[in-house]
N, C-alpha and C. Protein backbone atom coordinates (compact mmCIF):
# COMPACT_ATOMS: atom_id res chain seq x y z
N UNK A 1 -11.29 12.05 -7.29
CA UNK A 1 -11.77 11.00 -8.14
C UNK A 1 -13.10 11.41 -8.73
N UNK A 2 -13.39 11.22 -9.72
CA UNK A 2 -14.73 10.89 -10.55
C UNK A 2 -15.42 9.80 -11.00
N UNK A 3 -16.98 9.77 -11.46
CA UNK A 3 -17.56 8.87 -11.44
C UNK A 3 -16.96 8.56 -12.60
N UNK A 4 -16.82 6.93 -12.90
CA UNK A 4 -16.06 6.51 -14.09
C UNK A 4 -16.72 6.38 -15.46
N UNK A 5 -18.16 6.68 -15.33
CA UNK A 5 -19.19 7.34 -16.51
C UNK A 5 -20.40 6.07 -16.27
N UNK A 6 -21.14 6.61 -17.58
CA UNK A 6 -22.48 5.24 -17.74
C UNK A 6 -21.70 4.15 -18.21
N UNK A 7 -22.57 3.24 -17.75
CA UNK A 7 -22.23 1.73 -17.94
C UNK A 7 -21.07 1.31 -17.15
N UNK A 8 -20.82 2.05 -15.87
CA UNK A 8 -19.69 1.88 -14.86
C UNK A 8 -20.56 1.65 -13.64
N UNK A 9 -21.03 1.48 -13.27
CA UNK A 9 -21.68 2.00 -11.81
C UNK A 9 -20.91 1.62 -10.83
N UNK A 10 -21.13 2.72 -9.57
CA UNK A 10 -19.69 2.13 -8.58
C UNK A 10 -18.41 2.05 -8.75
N UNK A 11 -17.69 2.74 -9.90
CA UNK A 11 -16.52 2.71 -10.04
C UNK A 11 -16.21 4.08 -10.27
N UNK A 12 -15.17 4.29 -10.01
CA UNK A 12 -14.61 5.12 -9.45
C UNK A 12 -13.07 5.72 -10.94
N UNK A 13 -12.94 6.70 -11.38
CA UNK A 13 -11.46 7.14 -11.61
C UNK A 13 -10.77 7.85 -10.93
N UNK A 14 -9.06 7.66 -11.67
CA UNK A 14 -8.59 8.51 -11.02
C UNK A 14 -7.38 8.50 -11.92
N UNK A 15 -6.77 9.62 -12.00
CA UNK A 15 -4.81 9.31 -12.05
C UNK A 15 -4.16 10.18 -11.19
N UNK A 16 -2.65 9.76 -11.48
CA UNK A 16 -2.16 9.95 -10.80
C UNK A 16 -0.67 10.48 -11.43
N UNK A 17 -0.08 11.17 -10.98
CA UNK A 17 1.39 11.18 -11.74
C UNK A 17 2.58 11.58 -10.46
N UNK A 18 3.39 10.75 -10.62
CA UNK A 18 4.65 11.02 -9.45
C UNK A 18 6.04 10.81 -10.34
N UNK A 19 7.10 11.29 -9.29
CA UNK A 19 8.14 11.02 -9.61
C UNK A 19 8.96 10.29 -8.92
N UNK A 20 10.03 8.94 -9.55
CA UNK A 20 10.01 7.50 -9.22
C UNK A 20 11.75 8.47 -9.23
N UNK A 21 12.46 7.79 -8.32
CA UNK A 21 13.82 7.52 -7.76
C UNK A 21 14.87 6.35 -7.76
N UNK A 22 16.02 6.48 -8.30
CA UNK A 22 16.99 5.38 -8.08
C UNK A 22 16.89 4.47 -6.42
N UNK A 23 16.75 3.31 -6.19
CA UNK A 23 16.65 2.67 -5.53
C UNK A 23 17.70 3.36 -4.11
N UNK A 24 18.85 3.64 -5.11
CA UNK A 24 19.85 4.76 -4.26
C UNK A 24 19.75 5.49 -3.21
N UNK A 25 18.93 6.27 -3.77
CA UNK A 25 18.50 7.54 -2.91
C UNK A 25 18.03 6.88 -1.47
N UNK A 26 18.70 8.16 -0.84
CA UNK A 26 18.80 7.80 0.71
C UNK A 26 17.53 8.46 1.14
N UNK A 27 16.60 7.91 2.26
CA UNK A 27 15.87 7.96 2.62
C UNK A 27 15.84 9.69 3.28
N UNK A 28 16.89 9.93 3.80
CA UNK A 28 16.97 11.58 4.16
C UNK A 28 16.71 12.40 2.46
N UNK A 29 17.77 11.95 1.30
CA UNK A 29 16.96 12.52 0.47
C UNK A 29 15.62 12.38 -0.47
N UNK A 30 14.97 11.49 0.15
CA UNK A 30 13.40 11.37 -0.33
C UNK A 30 12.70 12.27 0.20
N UNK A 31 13.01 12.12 1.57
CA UNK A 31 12.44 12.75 2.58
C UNK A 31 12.31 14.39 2.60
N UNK A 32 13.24 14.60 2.06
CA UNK A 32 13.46 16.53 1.32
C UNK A 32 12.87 16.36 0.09
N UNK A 33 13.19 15.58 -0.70
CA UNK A 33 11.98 16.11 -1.93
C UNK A 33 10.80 16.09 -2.03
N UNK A 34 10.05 15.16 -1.47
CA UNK A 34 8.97 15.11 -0.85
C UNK A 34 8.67 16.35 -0.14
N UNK A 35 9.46 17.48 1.06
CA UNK A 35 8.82 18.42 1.67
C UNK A 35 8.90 19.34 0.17
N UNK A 36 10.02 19.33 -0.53
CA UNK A 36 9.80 20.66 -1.12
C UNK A 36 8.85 20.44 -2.62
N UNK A 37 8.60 19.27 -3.21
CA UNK A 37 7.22 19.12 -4.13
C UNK A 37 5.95 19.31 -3.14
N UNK A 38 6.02 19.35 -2.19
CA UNK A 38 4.99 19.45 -0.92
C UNK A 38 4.74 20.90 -1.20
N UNK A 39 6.12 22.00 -0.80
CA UNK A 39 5.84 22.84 -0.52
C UNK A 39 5.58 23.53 -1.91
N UNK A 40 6.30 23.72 -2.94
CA UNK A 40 6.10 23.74 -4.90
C UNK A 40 4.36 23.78 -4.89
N UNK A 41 3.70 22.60 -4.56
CA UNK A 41 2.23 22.72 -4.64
C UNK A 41 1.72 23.30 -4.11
N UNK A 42 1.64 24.00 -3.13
CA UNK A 42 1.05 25.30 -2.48
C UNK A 42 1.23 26.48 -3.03
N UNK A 43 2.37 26.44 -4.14
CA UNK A 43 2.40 28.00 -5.02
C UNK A 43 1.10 28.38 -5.95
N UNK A 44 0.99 29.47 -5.10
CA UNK A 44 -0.32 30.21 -5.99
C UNK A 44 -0.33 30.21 -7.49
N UNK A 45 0.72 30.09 -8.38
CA UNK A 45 1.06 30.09 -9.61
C UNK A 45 1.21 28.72 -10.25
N UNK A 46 1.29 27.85 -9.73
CA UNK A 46 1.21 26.42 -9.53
C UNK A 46 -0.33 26.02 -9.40
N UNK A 47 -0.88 26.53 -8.41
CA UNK A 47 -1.83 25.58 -8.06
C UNK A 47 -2.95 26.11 -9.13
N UNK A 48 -2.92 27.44 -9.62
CA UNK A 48 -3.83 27.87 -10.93
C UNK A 48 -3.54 27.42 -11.88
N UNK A 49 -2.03 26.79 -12.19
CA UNK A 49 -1.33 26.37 -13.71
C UNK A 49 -2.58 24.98 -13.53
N UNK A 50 -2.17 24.12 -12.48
CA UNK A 50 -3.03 23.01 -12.43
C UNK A 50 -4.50 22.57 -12.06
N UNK A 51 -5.32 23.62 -11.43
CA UNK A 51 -6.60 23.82 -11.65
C UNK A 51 -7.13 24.25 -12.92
N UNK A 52 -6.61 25.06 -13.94
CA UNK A 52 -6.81 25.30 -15.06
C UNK A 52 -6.90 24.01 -15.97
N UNK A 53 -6.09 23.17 -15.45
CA UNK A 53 -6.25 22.06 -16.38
C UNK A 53 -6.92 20.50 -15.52
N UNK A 54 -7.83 20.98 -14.75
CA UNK A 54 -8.53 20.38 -14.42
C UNK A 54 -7.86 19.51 -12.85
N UNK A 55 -6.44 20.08 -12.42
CA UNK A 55 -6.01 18.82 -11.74
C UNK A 55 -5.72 19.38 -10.60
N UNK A 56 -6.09 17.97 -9.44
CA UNK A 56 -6.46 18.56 -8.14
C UNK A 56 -5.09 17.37 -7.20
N UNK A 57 -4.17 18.65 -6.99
CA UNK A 57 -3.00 17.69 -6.77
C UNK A 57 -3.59 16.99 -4.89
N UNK A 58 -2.99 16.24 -4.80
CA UNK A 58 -2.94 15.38 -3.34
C UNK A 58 -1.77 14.81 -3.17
N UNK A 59 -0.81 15.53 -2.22
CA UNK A 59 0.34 15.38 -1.65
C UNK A 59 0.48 14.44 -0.69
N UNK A 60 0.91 13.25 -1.28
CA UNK A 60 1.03 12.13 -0.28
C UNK A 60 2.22 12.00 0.24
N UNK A 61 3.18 11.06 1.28
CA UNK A 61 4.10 10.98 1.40
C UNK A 61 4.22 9.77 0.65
N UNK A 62 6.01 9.30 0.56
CA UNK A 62 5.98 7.84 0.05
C UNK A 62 5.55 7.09 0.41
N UNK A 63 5.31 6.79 1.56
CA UNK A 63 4.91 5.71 2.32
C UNK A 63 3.36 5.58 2.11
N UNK A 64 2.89 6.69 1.79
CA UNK A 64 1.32 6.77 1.54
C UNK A 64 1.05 6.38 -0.17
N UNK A 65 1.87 7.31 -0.83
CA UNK A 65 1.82 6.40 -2.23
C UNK A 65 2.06 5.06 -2.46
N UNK A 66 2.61 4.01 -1.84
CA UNK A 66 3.15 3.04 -2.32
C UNK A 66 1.93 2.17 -1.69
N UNK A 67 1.16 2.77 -0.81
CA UNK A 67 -0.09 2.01 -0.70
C UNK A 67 -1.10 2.27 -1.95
N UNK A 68 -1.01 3.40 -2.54
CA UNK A 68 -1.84 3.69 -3.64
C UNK A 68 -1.57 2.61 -4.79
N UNK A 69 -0.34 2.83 -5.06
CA UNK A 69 0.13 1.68 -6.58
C UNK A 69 -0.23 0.78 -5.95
N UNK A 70 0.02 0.23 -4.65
CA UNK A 70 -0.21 -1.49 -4.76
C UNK A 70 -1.67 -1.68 -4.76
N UNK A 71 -2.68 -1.01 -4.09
CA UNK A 71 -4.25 -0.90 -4.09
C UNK A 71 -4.66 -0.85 -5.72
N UNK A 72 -3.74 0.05 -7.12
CA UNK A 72 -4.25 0.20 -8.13
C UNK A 72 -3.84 -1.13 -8.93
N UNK A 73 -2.69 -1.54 -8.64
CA UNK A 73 -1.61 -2.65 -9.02
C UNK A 73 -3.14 -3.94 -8.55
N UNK A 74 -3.30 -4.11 -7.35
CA UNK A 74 -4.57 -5.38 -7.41
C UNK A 74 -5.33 -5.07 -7.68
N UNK A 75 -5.99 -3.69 -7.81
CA UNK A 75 -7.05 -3.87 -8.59
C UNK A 75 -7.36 -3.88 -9.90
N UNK A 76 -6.05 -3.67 -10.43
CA UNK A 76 -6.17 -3.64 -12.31
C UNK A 76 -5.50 -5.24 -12.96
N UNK A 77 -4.85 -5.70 -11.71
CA UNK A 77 -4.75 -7.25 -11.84
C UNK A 77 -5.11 -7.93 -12.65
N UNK A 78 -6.34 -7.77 -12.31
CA UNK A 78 -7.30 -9.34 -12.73
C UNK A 78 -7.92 -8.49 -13.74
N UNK A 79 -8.36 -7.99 -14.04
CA UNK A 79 -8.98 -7.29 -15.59
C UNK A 79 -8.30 -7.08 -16.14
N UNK A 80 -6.91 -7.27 -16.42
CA UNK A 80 -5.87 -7.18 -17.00
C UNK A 80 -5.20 -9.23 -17.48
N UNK A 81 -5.54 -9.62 -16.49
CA UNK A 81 -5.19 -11.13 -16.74
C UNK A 81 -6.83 -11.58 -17.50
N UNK A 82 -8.07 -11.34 -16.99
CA UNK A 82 -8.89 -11.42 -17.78
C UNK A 82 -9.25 -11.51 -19.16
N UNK A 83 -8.94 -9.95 -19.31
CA UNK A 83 -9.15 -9.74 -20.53
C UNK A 83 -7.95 -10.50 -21.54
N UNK A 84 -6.74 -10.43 -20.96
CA UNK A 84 -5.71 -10.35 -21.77
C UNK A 84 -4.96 -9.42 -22.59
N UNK A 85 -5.03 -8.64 -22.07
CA UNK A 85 -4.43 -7.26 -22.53
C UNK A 85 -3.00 -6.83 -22.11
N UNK A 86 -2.59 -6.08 -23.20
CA UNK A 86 -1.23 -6.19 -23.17
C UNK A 86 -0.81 -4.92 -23.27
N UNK A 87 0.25 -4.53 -23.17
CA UNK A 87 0.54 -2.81 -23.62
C UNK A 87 0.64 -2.43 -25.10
N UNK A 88 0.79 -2.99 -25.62
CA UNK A 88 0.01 -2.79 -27.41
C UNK A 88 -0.69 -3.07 -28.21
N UNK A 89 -1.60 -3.55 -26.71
CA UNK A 89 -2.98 -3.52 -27.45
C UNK A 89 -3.48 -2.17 -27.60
């Protein structure tokens, strides 16, 4: 994460990018794609493609991401009902 600039203080950025699954998918196969994007990010050729462009991967499991969206999900909540903002705005 980074500081979210001047006129932010205390806040924090970040993103994030994953890949989302048919409701389908059986928990044994989450559970393998997860080890092998696990293991994909440890490639030396990989991990320079994405330090080059600034990005510092963090391999969560699902169970650890889905605490992330819901933590980003309340916190973009209410500044989102606030303001009133919409996706084309």
């Amino acid at each position: 994460m980074h500081d979210a600039g001047p006129g932010h203080p205390g806040r924090r950025r970040a993103a994030w990018a994953t890949w989302y699954r048919g409701r389908w998918t059986t928990p044994d196969i989450v559970q393998r794609l997860n080890i092998l994007v696990r293991e994909s990010l440890r490639a030396p050729d990989l991990a320079e493609s994405l330090a080059a462009s600034a990005l510092q991967p963090r391999p969560v499991t699902p169970e650890e991401f889905a605490v992330v969206v819901r933590q980003d999900f309340d916190r973009w909540a209410s500044i989102v009902k606030t303001t009133g903002f919409t996706a084309t705005d």
